[in-house]
PDB file of N, CA and C in Angstrom:
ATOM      1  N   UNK A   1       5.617  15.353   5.813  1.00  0.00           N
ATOM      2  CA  UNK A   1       4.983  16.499   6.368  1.00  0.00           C
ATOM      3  C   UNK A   1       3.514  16.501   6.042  1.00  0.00           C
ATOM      4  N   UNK A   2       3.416  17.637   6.463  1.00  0.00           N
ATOM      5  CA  UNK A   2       1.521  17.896   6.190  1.00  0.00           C
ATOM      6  C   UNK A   2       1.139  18.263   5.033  1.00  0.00           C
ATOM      7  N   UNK A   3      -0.001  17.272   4.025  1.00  0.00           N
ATOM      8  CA  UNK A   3      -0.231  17.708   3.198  1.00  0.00           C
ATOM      9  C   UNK A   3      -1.599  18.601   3.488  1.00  0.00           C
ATOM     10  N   UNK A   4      -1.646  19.585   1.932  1.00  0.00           N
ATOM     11  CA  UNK A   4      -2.590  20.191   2.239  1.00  0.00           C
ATOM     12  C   UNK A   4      -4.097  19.697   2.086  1.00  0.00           C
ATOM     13  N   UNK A   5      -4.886  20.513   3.010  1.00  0.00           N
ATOM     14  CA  UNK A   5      -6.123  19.974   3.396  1.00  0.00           C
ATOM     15  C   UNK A   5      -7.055  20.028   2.248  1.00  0.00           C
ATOM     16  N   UNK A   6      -7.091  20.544   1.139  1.00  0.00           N
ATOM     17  CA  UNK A   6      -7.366  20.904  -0.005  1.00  0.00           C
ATOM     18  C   UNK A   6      -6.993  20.156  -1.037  1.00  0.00           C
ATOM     19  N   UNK A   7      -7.472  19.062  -1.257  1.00  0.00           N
ATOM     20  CA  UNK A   7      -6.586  18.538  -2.871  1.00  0.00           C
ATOM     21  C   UNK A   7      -7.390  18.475  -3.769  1.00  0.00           C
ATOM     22  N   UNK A   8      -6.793  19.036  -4.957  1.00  0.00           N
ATOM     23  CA  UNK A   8      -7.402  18.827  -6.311  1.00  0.00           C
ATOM     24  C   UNK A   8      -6.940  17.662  -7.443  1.00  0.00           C
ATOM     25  N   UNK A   9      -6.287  16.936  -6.748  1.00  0.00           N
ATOM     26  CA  UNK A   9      -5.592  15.358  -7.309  1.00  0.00           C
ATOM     27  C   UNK A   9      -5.456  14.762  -6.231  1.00  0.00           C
ATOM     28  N   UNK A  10      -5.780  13.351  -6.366  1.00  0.00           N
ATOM     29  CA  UNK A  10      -5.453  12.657  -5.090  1.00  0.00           C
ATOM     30  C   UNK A  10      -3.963  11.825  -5.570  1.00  0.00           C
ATOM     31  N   UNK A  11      -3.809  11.160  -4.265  1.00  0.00           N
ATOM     32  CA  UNK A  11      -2.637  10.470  -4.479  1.00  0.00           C
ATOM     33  C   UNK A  11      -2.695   9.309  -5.620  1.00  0.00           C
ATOM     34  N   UNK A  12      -1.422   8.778  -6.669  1.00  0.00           N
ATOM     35  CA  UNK A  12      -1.867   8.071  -7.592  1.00  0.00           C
ATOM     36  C   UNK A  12      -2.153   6.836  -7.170  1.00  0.00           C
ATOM     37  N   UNK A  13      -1.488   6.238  -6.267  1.00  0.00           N
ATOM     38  CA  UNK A  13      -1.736   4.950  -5.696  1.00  0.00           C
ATOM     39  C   UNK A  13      -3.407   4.909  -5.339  1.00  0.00           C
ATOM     40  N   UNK A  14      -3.840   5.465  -4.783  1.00  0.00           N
ATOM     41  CA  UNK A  14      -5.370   5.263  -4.319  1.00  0.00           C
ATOM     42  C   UNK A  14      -6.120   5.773  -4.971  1.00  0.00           C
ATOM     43  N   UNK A  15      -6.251   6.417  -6.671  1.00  0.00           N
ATOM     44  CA  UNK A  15      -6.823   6.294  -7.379  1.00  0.00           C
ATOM     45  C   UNK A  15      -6.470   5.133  -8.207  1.00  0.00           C
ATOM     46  N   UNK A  16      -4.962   4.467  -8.567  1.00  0.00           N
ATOM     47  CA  UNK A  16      -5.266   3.565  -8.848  1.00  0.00           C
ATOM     48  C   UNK A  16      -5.981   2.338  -8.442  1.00  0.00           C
ATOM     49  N   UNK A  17      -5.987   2.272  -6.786  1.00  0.00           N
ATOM     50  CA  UNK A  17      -6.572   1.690  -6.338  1.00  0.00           C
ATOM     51  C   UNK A  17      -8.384   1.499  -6.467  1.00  0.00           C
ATOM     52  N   UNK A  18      -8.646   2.768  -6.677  1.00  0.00           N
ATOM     53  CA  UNK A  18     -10.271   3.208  -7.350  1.00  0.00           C
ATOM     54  C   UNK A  18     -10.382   2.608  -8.411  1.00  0.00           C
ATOM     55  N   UNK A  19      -9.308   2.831  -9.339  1.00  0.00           N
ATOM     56  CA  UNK A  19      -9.823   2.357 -10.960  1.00  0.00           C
ATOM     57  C   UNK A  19      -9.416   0.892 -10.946  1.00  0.00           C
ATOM     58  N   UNK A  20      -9.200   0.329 -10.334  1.00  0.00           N
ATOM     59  CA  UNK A  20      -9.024  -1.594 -10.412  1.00  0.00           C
ATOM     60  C   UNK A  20     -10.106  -1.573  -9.559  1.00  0.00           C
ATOM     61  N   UNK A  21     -10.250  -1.630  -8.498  1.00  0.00           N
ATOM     62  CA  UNK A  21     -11.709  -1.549  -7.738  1.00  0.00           C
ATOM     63  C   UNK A  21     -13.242  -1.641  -8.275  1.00  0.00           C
ATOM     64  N   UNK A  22     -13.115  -0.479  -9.607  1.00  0.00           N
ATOM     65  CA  UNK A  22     -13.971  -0.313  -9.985  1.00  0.00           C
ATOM     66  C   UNK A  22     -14.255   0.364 -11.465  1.00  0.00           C
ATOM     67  N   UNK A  23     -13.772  -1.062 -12.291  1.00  0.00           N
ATOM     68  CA  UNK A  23     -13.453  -1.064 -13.404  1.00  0.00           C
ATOM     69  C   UNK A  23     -14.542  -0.206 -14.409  1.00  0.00           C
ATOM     70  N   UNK A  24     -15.447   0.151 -14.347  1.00  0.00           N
ATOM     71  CA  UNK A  24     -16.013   0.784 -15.325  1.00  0.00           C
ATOM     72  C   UNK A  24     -17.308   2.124 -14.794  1.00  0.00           C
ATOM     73  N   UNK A  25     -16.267   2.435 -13.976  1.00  0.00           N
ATOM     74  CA  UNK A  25     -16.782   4.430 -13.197  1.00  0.00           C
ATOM     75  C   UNK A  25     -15.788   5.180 -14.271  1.00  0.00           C
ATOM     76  N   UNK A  26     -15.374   6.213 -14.281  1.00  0.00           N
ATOM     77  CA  UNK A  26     -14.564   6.992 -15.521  1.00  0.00           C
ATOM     78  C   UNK A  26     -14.217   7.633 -14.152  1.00  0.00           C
ATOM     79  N   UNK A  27     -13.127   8.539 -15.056  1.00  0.00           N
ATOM     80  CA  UNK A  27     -11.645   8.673 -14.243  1.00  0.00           C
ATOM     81  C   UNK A  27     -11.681   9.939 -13.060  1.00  0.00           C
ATOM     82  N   UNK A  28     -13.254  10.666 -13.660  1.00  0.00           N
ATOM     83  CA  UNK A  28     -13.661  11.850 -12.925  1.00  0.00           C
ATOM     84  C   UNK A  28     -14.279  11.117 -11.315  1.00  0.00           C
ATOM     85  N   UNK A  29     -15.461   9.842 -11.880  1.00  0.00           N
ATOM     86  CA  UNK A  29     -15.858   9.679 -10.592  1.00  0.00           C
ATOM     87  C   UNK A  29     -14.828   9.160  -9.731  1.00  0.00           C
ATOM     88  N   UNK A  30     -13.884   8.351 -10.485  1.00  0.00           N
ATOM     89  CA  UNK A  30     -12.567   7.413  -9.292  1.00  0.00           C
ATOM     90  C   UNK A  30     -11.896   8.684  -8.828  1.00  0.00           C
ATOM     91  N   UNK A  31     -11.612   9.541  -9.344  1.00  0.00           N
ATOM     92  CA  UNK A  31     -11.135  10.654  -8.632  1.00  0.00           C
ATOM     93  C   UNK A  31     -11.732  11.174  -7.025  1.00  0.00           C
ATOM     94  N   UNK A  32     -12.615  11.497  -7.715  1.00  0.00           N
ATOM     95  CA  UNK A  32     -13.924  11.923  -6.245  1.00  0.00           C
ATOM     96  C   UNK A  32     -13.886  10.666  -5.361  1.00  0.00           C
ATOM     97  N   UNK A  33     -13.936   9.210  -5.451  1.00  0.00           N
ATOM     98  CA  UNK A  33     -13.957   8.490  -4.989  1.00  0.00           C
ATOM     99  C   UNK A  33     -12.600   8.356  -3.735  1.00  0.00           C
ATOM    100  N   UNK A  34     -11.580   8.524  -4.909  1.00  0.00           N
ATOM    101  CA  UNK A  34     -10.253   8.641  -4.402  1.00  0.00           C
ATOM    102  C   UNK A  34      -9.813   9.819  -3.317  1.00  0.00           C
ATOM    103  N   UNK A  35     -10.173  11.118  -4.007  1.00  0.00           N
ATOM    104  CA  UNK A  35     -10.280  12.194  -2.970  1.00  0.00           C
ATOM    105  C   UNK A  35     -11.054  11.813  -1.695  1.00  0.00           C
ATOM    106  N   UNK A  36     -12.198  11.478  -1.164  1.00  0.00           N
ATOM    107  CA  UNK A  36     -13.098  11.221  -0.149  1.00  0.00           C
ATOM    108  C   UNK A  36     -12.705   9.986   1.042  1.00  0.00           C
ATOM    109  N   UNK A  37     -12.242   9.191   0.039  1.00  0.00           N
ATOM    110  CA  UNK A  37     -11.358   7.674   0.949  1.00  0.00           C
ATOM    111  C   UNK A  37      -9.817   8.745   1.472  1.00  0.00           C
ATOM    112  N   UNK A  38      -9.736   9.771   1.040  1.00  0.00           N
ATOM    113  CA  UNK A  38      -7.982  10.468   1.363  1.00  0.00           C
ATOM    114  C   UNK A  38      -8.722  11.292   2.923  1.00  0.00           C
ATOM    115  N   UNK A  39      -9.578  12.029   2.359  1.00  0.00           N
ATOM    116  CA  UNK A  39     -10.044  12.554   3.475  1.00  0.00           C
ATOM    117  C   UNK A  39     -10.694  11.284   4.810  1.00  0.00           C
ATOM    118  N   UNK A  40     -11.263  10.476   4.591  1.00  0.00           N
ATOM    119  CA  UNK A  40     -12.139   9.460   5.883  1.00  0.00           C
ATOM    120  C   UNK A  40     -10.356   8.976   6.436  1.00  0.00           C
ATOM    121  N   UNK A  41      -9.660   8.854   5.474  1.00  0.00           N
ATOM    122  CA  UNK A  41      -8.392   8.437   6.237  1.00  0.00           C
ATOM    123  C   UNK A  41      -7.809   9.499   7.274  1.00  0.00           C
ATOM    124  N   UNK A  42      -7.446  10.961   6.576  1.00  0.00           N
ATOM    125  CA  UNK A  42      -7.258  11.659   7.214  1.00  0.00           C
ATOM    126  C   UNK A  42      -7.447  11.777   8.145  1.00  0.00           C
ATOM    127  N   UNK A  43      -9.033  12.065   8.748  1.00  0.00           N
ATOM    128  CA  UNK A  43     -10.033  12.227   9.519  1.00  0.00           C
ATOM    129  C   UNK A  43      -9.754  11.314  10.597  1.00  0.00           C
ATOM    130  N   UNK A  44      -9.874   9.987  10.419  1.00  0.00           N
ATOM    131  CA  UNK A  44      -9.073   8.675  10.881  1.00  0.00           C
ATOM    132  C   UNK A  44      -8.313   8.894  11.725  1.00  0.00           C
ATOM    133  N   UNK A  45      -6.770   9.435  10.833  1.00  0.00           N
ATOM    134  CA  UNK A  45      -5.853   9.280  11.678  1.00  0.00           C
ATOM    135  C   UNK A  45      -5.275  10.927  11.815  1.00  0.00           C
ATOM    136  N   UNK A  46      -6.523  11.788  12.325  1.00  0.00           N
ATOM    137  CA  UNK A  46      -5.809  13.079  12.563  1.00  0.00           C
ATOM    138  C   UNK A  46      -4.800  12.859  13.967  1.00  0.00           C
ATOM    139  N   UNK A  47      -5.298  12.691  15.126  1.00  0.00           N
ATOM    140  CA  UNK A  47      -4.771  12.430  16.473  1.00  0.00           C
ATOM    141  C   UNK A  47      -3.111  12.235  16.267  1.00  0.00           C
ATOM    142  N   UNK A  48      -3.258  10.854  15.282  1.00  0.00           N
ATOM    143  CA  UNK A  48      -1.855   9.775  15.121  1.00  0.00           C
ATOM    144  C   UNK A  48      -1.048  11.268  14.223  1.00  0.00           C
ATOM    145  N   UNK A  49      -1.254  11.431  13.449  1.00  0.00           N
ATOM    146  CA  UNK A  49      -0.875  12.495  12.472  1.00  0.00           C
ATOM    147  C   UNK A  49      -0.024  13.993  13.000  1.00  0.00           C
ATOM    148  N   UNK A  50      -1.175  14.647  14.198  1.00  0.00           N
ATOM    149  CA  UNK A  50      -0.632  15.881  14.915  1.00  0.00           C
ATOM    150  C   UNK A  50       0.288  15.580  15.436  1.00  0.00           C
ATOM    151  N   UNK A  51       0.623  14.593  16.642  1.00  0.00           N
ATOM    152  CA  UNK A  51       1.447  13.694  17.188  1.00  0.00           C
ATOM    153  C   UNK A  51       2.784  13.587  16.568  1.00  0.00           C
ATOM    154  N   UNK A  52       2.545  13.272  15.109  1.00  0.00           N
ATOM    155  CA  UNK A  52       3.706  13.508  14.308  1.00  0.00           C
ATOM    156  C   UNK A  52       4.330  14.751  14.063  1.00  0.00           C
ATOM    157  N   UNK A  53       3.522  15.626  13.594  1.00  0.00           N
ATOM    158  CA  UNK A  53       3.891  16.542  13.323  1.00  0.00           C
ATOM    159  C   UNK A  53       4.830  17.358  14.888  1.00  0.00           C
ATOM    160  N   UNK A  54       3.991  17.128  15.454  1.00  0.00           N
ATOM    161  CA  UNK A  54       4.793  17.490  17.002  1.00  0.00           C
ATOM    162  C   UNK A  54       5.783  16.974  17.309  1.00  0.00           C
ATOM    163  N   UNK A  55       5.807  15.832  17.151  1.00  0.00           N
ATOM    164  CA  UNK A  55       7.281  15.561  17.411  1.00  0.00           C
ATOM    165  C   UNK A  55       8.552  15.713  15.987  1.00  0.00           C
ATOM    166  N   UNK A  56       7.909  16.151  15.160  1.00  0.00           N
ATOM    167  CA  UNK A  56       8.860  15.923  13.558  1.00  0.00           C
ATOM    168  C   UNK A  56       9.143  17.902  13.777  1.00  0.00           C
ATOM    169  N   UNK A  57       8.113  18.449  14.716  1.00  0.00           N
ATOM    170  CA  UNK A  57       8.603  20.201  14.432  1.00  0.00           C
ATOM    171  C   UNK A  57      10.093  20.086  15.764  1.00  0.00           C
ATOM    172  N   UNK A  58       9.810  19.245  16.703  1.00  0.00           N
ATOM    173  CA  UNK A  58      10.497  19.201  17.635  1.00  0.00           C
ATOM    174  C   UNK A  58      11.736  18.703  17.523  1.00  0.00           C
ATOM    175  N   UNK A  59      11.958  17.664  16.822  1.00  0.00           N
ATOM    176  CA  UNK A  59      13.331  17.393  15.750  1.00  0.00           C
ATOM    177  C   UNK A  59      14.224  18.647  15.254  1.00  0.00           C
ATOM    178  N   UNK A  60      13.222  19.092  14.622  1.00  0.00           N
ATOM    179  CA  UNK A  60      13.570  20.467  13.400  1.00  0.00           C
ATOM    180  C   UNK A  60      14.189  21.415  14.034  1.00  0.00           C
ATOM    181  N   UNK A  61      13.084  21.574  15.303  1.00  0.00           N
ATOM    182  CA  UNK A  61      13.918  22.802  15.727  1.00  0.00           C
ATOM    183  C   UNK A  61      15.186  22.494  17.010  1.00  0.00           C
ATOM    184  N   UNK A  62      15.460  21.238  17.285  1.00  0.00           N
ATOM    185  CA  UNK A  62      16.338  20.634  18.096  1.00  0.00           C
ATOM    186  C   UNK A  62      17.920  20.592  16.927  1.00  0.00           C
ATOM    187  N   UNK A  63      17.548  20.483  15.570  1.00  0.00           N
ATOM    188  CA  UNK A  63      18.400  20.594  14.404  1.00  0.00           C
ATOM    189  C   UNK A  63      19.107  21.613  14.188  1.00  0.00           C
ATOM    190  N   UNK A  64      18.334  22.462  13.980  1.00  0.00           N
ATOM    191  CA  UNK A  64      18.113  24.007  13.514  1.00  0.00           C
ATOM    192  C   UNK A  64      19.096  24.896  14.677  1.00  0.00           C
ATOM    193  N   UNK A  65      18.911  24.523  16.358  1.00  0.00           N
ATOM    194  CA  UNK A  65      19.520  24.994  16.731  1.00  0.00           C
ATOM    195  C   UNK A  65      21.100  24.711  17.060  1.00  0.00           C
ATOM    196  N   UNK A  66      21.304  23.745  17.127  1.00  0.00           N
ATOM    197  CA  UNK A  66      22.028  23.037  16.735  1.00  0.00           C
ATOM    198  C   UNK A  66      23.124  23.672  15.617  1.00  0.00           C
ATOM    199  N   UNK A  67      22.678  23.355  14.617  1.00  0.00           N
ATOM    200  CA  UNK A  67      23.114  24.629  13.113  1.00  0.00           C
ATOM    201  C   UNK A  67      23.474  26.060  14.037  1.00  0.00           C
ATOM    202  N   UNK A  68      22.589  26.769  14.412  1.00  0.00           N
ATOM    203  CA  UNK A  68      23.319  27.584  14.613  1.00  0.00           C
ATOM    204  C   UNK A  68      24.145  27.633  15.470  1.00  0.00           C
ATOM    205  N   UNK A  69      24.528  26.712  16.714  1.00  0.00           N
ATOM    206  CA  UNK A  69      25.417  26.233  17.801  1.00  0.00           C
ATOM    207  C   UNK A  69      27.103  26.514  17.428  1.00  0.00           C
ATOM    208  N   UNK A  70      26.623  25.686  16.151  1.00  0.00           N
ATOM    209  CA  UNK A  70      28.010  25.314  15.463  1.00  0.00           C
ATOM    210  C   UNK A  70      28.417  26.386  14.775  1.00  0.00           C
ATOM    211  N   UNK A  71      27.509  27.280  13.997  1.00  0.00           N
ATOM    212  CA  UNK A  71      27.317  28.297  13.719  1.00  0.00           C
ATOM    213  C   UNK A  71      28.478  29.577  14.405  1.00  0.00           C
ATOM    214  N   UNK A  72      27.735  29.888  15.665  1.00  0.00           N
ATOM    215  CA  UNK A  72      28.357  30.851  16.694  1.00  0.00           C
ATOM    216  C   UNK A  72      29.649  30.124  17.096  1.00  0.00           C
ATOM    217  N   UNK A  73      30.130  29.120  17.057  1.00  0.00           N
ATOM    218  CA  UNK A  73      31.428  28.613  17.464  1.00  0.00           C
ATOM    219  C   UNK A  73      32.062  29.147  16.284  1.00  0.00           C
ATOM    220  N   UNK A  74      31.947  28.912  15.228  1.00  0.00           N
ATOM    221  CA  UNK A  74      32.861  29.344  13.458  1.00  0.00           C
ATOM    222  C   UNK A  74      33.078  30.564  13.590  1.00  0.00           C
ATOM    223  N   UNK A  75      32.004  31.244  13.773  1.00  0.00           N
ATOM    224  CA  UNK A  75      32.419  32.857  13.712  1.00  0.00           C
ATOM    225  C   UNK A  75      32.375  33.741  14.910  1.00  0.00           C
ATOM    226  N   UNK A  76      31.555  33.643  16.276  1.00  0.00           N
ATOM    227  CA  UNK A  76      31.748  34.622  17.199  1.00  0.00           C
ATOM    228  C   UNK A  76      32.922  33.960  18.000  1.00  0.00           C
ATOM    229  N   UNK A  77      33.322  35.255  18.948  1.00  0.00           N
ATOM    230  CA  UNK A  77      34.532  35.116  19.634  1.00  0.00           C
ATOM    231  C   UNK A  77      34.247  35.570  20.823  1.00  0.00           C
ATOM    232  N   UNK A  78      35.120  35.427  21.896  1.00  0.00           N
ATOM    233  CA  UNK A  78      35.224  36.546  23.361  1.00  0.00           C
ATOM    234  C   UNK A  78      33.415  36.397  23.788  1.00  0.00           C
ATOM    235  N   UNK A  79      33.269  38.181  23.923  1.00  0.00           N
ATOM    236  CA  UNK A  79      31.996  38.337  24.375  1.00  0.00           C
ATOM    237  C   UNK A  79      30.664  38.125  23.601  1.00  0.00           C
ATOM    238  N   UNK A  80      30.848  38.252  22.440  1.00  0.00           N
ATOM    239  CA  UNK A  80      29.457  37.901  21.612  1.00  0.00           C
ATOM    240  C   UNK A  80      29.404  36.332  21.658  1.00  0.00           C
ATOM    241  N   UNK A  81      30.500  35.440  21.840  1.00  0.00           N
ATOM    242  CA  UNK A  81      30.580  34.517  22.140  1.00  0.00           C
ATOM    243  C   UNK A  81      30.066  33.740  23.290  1.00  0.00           C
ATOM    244  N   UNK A  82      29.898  34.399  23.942  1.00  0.00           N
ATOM    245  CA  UNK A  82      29.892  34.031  25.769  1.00  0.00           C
ATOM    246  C   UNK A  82      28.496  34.716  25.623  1.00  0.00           C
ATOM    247  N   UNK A  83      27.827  35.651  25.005  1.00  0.00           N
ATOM    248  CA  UNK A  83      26.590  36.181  25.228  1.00  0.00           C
ATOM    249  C   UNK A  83      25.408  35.357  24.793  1.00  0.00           C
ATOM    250  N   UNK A  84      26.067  34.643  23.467  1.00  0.00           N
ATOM    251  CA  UNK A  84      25.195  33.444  22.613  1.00  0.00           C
ATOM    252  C   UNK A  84      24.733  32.240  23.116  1.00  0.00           C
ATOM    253  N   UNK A  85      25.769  32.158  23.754  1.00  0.00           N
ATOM    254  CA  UNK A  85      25.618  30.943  24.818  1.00  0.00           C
ATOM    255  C   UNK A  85      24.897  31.290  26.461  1.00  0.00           C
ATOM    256  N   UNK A  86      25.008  32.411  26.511  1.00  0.00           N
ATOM    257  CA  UNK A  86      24.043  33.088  27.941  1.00  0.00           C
ATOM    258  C   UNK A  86      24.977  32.727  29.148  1.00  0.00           C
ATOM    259  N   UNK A  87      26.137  32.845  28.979  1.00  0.00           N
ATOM    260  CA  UNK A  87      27.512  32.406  29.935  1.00  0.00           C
ATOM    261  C   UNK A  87      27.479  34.261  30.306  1.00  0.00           C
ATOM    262  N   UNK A  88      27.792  35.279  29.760  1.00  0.00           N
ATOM    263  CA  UNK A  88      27.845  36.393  30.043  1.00  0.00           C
ATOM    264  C   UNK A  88      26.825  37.266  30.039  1.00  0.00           C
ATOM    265  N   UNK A  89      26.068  37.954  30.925  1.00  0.00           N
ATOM    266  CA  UNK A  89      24.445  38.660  30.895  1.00  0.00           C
ATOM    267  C   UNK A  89      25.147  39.749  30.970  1.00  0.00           C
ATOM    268  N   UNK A  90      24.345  40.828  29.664  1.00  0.00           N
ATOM    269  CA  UNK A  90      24.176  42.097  30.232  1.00  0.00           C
ATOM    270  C   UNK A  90      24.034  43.180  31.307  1.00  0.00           C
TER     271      UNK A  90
END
């Protein structure tokens, strides 16, 4: 999912990647370093990213309804039954 746009730690892999990179900055600047390469990536691949998210909310809620599908079969009956499903209109 989406992380937030805000980080106050970056990921450990790409600060470790900072501190082998660049063996003798201290752990504050590889940080900042690390944070800024998270964001140009971001930035990068926002397009590829939304895309995801669009299709990963579209999953969810293809799931979700689903759940409740199975849901209204377990417990409604007759007409609340037939209403859930939009087989019987008001």
């Amino acid at each position: 999912m989406k992380q937030d746009s805000i980080n106050s730690e970056p990921i450990p892999s790409v600060l470790k990647h900072i501190m082998k990179k660049y063996p003798t900055i201290s752990k504050v600047e590889a940080s900042n370093k690390a944070l800024a390469m998270e964001r140009r990536y971001a930035e990068a691949n926002k397009g590829r990213d939304d895309k995801r998210n669009i299709e990963c909310q579209k999953q969810w809620d293809r799931a979700l309804q689903k759940e409740n599908d199975h849901w209204a079969l377990e417990v409604l009956s007759g007409d609340a039954l037939g209403e859930y499903f939009n087989v019987i209109k008001d």
